[in-house]
Each structure stands twice: as C-alpha cells, then as structure tokens.
PDB file of N, CA and C in Angstrom:
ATOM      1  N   UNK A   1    -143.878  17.914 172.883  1.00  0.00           N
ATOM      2  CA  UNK A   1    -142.663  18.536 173.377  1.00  0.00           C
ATOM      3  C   UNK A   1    -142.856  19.100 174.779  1.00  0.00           C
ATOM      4  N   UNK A   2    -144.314  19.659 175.156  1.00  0.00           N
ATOM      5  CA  UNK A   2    -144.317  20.213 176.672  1.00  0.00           C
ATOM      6  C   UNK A   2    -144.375  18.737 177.235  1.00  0.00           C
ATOM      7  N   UNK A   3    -144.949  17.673 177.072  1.00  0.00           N
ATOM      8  CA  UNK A   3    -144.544  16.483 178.598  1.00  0.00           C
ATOM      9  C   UNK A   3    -143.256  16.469 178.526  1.00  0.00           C
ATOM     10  N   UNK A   4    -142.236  15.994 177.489  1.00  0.00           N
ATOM     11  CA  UNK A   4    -141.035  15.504 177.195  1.00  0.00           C
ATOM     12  C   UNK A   4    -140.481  16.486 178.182  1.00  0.00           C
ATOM     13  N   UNK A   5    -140.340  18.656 177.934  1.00  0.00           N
ATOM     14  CA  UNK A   5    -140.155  18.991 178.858  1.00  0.00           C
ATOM     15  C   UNK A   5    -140.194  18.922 180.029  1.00  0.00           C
ATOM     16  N   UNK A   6    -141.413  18.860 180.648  1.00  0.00           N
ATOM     17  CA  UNK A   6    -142.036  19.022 181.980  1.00  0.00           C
ATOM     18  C   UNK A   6    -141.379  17.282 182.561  1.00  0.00           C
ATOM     19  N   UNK A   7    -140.961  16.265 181.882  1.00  0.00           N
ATOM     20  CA  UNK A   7    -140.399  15.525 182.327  1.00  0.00           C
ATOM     21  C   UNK A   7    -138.761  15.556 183.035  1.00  0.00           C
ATOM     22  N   UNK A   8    -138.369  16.539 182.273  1.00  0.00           N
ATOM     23  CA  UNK A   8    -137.042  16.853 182.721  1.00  0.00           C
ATOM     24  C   UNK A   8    -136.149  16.340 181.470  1.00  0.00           C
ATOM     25  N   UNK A   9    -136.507  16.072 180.174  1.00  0.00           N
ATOM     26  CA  UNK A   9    -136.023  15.558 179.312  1.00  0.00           C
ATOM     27  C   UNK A   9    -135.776  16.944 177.566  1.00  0.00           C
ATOM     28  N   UNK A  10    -134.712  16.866 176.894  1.00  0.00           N
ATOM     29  CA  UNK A  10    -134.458  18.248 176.604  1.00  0.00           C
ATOM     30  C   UNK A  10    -135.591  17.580 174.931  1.00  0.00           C
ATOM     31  N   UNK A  11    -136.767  18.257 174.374  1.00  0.00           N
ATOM     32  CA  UNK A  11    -137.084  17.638 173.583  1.00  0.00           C
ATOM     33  C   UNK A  11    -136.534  17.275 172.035  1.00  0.00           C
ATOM     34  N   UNK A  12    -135.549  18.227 171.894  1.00  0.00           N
ATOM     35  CA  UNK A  12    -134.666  17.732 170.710  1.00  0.00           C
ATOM     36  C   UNK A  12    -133.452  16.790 170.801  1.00  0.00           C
ATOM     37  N   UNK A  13    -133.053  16.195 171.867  1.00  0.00           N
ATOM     38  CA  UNK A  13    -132.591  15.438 172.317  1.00  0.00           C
ATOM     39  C   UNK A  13    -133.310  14.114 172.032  1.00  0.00           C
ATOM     40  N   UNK A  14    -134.831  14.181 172.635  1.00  0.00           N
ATOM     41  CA  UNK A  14    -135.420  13.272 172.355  1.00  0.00           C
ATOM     42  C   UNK A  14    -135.942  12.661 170.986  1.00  0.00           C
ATOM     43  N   UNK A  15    -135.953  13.724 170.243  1.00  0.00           N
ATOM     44  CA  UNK A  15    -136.673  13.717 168.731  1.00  0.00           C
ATOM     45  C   UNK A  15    -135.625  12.836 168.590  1.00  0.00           C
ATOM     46  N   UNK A  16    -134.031  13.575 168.124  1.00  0.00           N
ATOM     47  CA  UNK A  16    -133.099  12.662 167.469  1.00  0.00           C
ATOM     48  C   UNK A  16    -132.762  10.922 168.354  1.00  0.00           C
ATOM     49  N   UNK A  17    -132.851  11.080 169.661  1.00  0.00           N
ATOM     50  CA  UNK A  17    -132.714   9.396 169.866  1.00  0.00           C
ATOM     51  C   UNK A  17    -134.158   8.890 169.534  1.00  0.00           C
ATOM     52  N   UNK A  18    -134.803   9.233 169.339  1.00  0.00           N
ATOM     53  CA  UNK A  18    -136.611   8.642 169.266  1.00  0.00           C
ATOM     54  C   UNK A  18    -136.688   8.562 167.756  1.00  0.00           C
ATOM     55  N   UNK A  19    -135.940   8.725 166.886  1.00  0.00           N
ATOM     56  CA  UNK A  19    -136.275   8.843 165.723  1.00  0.00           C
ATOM     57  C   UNK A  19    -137.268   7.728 164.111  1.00  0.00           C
ATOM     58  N   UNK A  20    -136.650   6.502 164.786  1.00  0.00           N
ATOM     59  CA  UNK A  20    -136.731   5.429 164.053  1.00  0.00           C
ATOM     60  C   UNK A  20    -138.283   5.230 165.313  1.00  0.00           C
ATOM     61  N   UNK A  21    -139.081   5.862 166.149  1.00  0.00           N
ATOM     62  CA  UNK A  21    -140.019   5.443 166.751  1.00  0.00           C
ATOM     63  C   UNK A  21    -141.068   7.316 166.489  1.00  0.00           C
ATOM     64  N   UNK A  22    -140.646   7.944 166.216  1.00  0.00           N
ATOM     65  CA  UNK A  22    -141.187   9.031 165.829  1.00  0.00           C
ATOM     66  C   UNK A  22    -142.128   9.235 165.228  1.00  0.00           C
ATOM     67  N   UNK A  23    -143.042   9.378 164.900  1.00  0.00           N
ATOM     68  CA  UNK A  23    -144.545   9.854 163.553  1.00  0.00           C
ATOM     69  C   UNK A  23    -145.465  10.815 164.094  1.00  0.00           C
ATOM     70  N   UNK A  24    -145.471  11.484 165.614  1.00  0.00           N
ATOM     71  CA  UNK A  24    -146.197  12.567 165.131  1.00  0.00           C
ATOM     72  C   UNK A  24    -145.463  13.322 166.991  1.00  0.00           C
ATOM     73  N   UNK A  25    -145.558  14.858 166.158  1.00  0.00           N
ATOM     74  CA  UNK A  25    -145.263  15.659 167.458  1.00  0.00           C
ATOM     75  C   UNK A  25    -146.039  16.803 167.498  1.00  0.00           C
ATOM     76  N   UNK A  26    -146.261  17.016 168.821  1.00  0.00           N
ATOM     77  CA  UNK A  26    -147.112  18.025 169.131  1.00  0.00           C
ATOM     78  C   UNK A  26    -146.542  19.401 169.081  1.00  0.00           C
ATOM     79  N   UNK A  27    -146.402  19.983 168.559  1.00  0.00           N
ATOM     80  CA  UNK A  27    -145.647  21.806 168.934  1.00  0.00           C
ATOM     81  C   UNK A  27    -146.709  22.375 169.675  1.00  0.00           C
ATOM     82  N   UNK A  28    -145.418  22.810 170.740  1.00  0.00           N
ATOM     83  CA  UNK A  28    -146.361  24.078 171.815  1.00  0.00           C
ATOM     84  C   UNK A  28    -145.421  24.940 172.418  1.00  0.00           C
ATOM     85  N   UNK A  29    -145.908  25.800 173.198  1.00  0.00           N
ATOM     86  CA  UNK A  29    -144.818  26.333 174.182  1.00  0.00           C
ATOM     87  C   UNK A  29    -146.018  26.334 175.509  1.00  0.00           C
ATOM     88  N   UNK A  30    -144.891  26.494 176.326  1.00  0.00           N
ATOM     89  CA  UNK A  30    -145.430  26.611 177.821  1.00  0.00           C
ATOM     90  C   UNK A  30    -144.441  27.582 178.519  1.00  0.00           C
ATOM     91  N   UNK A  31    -145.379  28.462 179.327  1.00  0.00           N
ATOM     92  CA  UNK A  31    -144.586  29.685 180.388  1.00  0.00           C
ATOM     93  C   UNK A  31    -143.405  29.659 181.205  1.00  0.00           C
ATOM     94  N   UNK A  32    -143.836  27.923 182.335  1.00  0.00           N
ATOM     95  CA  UNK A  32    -143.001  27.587 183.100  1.00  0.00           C
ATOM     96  C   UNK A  32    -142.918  26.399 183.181  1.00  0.00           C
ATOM     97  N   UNK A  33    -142.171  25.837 183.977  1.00  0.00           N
ATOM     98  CA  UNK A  33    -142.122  24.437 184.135  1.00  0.00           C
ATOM     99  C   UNK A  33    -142.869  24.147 186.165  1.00  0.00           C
ATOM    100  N   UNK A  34    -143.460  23.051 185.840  1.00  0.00           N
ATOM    101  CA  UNK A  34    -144.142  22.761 186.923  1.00  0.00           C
ATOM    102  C   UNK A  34    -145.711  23.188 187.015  1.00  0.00           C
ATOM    103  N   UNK A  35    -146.271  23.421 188.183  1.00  0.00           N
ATOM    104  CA  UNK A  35    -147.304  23.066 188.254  1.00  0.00           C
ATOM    105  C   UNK A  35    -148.281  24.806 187.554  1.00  0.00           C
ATOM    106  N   UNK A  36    -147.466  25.723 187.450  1.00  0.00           N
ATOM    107  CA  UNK A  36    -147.787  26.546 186.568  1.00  0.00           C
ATOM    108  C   UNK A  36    -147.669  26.690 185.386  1.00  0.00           C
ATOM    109  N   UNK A  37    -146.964  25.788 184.537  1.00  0.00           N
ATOM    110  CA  UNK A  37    -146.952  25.452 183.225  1.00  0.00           C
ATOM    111  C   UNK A  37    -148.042  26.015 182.705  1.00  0.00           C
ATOM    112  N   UNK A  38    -148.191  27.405 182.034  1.00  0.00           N
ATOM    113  CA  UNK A  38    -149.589  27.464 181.484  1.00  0.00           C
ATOM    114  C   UNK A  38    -149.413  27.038 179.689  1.00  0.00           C
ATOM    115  N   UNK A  39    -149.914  26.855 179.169  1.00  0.00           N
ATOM    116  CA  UNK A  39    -149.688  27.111 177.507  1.00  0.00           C
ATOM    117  C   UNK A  39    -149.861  28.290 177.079  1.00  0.00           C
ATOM    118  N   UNK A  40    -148.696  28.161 176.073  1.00  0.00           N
ATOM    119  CA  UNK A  40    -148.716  30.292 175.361  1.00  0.00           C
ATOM    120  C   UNK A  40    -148.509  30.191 174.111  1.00  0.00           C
ATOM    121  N   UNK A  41    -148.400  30.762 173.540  1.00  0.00           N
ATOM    122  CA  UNK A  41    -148.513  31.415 172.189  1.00  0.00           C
ATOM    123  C   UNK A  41    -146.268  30.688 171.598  1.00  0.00           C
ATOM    124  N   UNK A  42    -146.067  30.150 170.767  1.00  0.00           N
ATOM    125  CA  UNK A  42    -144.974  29.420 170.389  1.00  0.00           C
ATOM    126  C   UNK A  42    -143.719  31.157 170.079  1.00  0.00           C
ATOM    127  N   UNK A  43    -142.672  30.660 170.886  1.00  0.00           N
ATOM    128  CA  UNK A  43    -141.575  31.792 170.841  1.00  0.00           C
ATOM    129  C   UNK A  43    -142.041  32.908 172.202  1.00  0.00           C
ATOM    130  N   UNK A  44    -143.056  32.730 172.773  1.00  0.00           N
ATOM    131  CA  UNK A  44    -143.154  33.302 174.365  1.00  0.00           C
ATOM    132  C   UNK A  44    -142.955  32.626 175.656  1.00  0.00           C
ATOM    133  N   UNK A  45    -142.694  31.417 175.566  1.00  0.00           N
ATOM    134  CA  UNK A  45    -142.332  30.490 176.622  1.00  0.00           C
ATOM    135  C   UNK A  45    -141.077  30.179 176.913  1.00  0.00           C
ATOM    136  N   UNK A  46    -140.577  29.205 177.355  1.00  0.00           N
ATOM    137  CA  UNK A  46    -139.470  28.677 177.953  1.00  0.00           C
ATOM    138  C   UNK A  46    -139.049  27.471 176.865  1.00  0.00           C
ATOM    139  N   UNK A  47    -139.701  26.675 176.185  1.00  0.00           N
ATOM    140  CA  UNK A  47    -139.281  25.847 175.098  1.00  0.00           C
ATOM    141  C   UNK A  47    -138.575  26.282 173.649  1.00  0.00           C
ATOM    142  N   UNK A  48    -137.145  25.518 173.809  1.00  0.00           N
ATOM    143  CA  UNK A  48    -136.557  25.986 172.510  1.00  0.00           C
ATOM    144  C   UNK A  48    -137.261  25.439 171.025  1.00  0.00           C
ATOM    145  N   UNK A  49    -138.161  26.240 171.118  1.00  0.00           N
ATOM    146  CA  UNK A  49    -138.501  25.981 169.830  1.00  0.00           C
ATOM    147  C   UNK A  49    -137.243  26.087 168.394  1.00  0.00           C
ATOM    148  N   UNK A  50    -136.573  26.674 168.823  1.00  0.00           N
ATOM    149  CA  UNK A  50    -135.687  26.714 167.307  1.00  0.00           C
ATOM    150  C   UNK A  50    -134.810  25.178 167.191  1.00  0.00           C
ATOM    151  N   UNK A  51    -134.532  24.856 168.661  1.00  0.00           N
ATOM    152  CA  UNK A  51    -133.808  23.343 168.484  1.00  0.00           C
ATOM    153  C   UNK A  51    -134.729  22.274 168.404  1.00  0.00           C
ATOM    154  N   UNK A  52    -136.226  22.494 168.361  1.00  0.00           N
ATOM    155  CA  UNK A  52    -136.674  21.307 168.161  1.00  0.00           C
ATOM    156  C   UNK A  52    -137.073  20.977 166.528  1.00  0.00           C
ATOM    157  N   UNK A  53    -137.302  22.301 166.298  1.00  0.00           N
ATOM    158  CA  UNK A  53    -137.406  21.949 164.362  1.00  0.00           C
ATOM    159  C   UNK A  53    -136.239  22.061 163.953  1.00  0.00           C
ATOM    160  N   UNK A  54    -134.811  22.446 164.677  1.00  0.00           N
ATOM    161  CA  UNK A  54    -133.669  21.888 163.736  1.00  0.00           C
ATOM    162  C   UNK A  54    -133.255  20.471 164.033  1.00  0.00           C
ATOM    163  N   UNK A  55    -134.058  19.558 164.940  1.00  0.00           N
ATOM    164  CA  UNK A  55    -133.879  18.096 165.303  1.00  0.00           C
ATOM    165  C   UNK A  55    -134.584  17.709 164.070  1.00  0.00           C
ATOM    166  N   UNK A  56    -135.896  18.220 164.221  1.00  0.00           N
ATOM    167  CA  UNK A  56    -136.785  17.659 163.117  1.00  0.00           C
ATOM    168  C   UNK A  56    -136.074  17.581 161.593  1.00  0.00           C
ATOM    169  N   UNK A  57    -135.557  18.738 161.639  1.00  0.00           N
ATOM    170  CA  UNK A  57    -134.980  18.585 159.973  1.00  0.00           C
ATOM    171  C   UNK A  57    -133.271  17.924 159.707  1.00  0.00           C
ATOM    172  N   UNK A  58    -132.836  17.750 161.206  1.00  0.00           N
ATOM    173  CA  UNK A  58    -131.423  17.082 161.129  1.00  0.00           C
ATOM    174  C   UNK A  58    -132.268  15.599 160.604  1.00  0.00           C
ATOM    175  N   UNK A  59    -133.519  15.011 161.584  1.00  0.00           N
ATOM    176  CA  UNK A  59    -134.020  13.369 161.173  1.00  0.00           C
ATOM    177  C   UNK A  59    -134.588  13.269 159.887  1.00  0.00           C
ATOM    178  N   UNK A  60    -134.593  14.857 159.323  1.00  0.00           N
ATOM    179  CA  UNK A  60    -135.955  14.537 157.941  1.00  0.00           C
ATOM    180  C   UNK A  60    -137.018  14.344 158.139  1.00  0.00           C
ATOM    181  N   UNK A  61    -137.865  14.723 159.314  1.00  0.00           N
ATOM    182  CA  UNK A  61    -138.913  14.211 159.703  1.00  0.00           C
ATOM    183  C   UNK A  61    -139.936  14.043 158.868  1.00  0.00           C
ATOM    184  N   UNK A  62    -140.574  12.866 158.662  1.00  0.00           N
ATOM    185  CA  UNK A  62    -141.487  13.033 157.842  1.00  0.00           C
ATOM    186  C   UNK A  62    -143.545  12.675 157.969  1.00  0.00           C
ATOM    187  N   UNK A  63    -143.647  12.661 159.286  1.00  0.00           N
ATOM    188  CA  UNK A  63    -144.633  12.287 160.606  1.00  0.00           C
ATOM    189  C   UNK A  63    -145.160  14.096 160.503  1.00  0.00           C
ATOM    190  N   UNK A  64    -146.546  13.336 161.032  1.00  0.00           N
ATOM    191  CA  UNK A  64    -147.205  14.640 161.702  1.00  0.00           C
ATOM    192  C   UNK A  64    -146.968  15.698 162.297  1.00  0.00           C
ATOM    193  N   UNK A  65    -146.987  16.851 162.437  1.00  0.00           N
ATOM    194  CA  UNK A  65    -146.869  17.824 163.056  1.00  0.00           C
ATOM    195  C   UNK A  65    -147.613  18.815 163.491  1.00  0.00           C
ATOM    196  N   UNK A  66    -148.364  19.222 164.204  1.00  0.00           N
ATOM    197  CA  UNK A  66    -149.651  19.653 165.192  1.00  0.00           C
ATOM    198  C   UNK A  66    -148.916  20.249 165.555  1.00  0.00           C
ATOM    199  N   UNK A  67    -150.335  21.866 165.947  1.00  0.00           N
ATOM    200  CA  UNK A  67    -149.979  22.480 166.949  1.00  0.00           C
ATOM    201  C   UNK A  67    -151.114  22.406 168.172  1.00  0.00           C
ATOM    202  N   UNK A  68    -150.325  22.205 169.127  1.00  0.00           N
ATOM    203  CA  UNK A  68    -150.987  22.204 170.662  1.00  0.00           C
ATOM    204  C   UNK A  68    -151.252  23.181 170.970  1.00  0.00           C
ATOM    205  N   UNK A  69    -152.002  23.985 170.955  1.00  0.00           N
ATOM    206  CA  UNK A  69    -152.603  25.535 171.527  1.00  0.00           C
ATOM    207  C   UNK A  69    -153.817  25.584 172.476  1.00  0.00           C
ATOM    208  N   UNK A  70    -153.654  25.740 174.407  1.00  0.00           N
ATOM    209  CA  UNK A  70    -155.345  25.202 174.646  1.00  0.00           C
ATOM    210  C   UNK A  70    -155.143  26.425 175.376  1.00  0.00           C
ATOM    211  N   UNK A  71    -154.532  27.756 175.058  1.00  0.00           N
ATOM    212  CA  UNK A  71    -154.574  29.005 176.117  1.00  0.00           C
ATOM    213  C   UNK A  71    -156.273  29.590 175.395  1.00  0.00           C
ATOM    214  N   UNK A  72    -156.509  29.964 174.619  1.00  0.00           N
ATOM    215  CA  UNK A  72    -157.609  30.490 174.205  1.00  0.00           C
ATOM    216  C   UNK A  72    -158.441  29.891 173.705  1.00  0.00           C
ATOM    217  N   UNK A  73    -159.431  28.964 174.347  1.00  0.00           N
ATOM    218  CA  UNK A  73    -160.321  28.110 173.701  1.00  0.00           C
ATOM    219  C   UNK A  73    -161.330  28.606 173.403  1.00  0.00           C
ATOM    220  N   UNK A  74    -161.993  30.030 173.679  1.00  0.00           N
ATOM    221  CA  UNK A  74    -163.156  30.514 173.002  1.00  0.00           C
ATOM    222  C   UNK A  74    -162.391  30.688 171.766  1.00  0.00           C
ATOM    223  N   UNK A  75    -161.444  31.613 171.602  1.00  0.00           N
ATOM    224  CA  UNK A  75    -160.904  32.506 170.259  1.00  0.00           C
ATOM    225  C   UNK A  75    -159.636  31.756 169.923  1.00  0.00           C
ATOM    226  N   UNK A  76    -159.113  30.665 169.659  1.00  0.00           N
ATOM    227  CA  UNK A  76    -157.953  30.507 169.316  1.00  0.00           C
ATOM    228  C   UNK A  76    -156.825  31.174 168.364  1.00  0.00           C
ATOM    229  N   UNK A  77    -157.881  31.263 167.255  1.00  0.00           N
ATOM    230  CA  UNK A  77    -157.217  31.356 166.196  1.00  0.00           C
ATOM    231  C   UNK A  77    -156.048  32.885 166.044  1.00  0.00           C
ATOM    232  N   UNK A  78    -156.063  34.072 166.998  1.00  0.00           N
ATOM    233  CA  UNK A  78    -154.980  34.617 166.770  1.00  0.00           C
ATOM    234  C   UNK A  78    -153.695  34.023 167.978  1.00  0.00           C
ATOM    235  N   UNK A  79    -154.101  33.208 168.589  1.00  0.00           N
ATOM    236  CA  UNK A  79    -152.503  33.121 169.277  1.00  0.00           C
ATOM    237  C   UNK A  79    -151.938  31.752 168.572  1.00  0.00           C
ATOM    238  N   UNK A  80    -152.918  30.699 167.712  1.00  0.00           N
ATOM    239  CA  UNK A  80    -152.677  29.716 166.722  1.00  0.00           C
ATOM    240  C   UNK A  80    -151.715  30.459 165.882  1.00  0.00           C
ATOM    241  N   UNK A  81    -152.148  31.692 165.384  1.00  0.00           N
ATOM    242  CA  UNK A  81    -151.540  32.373 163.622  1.00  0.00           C
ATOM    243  C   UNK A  81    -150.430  33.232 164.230  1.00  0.00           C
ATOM    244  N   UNK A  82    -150.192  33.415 165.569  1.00  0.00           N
ATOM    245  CA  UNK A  82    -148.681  33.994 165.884  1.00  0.00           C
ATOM    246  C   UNK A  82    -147.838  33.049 166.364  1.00  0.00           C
ATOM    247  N   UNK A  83    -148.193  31.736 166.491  1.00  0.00           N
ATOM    248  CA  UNK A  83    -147.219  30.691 166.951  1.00  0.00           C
ATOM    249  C   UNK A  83    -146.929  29.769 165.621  1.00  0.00           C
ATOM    250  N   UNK A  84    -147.812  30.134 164.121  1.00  0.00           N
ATOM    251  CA  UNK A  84    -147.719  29.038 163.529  1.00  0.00           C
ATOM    252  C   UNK A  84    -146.436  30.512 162.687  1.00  0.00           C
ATOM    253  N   UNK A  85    -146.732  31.921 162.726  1.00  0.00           N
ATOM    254  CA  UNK A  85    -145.602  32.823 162.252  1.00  0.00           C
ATOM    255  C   UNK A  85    -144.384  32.540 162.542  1.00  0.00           C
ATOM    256  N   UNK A  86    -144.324  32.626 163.587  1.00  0.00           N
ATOM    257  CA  UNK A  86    -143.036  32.609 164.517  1.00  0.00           C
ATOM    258  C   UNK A  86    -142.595  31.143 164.261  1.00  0.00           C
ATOM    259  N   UNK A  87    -143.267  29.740 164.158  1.00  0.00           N
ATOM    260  CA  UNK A  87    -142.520  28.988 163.383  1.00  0.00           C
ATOM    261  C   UNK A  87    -142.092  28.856 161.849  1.00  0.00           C
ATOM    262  N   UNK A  88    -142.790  29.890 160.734  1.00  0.00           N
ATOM    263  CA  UNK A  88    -142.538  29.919 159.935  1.00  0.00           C
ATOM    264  C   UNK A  88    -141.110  30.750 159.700  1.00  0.00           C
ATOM    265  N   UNK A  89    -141.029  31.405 160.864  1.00  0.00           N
ATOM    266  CA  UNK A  89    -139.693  32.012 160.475  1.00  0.00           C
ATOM    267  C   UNK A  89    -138.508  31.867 161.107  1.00  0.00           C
ATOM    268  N   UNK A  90    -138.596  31.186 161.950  1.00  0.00           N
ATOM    269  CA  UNK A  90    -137.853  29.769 162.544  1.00  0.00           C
ATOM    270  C   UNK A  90    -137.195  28.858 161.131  1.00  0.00           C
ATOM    271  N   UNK A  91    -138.209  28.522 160.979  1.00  0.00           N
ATOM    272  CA  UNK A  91    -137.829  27.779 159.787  1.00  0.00           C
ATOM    273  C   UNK A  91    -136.962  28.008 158.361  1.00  0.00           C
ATOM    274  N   UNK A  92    -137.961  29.399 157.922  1.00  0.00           N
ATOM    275  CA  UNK A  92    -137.031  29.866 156.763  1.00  0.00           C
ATOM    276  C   UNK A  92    -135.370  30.200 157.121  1.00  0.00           C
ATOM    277  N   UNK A  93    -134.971  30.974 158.737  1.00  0.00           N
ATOM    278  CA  UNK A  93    -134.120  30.690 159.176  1.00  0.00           C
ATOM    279  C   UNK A  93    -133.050  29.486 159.088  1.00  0.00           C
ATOM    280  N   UNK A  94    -133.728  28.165 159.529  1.00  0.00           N
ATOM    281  CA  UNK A  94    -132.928  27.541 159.359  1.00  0.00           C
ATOM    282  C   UNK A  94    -132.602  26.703 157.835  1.00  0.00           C
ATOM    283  N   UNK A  95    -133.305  27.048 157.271  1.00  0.00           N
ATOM    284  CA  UNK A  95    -133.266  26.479 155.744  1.00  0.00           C
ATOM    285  C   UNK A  95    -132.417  27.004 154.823  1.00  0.00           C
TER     286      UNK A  95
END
C-alpha cells in the first residue's frame, strides 16, 4: 500500500480494481509522501488505513496479509503490536 501510495495511486481504489490479480498485501503506514516518506507505526501516518481494509473486506479478500514495519529494526516488536492494535480495531469497527 506505501508504493501504490507514493505512486500517486489511492490504495483502496487499487485493491478493488486489482482484485481478480490480488494475493498478498503489504500493510504499513508512512509519515509523508516523497522523498521523506519515513515508515511509522499503522494509524500515525498519512495512509487511510480504515479504507484499505474496508476494500479488503468489500473483495473478501482471501490472500496474504503482512505487516511492513522497517522504523525499528533493533526493537520492532512494540511499534509492530500498536499498528497490528490499531488494526484490530479498525476492523472490529467495521464488522
């Protein structure tokens, strides 16, 4: 979802026309767009995360789903477990 962004392309837009070519997406967020794009923690960036898992569940997605996290590569695992929260409640939201 950050290239699709950083392309200029909206990524739930893309999910639903890409669908029948779809099987795995990366979840992330990123700060900005362009050459400062850093990666952040999911629900602190600029990517609508809430419209890309309601694409996912308008297609039924049924493909991979990863999370892209490379801001903290010594310690990942607490900005992993606040981006994988914040999609869990994204989700129950939309369900």
């Amino acid at each position: 979802v950050g290239h699709t962004a950083r392309a200029g392309v909206d990524p739930a837009d893309s999910i639903i026309k890409c669908k029948e070519r779809l099987y795995d997406v990366h979840m992330k967020d990123i700060s900005a767009m362009g050459n400062r794009n850093t990666p952040i923690e999911s629900g602190r960036g600029i990517l609508d995360t809430k419209s890309i898992l309601a694409a996912l569940l308008e297609i039924e997605f049924q493909g991979h789903i990863g999370f892209e996290y490379e801001k903290d590569s010594k310690d990942p695992i607490p900005g992993l477990a606040e981006s994988v929260g914040y999609t869990k409640g994204l989700l129950a939201g939309l369900s």
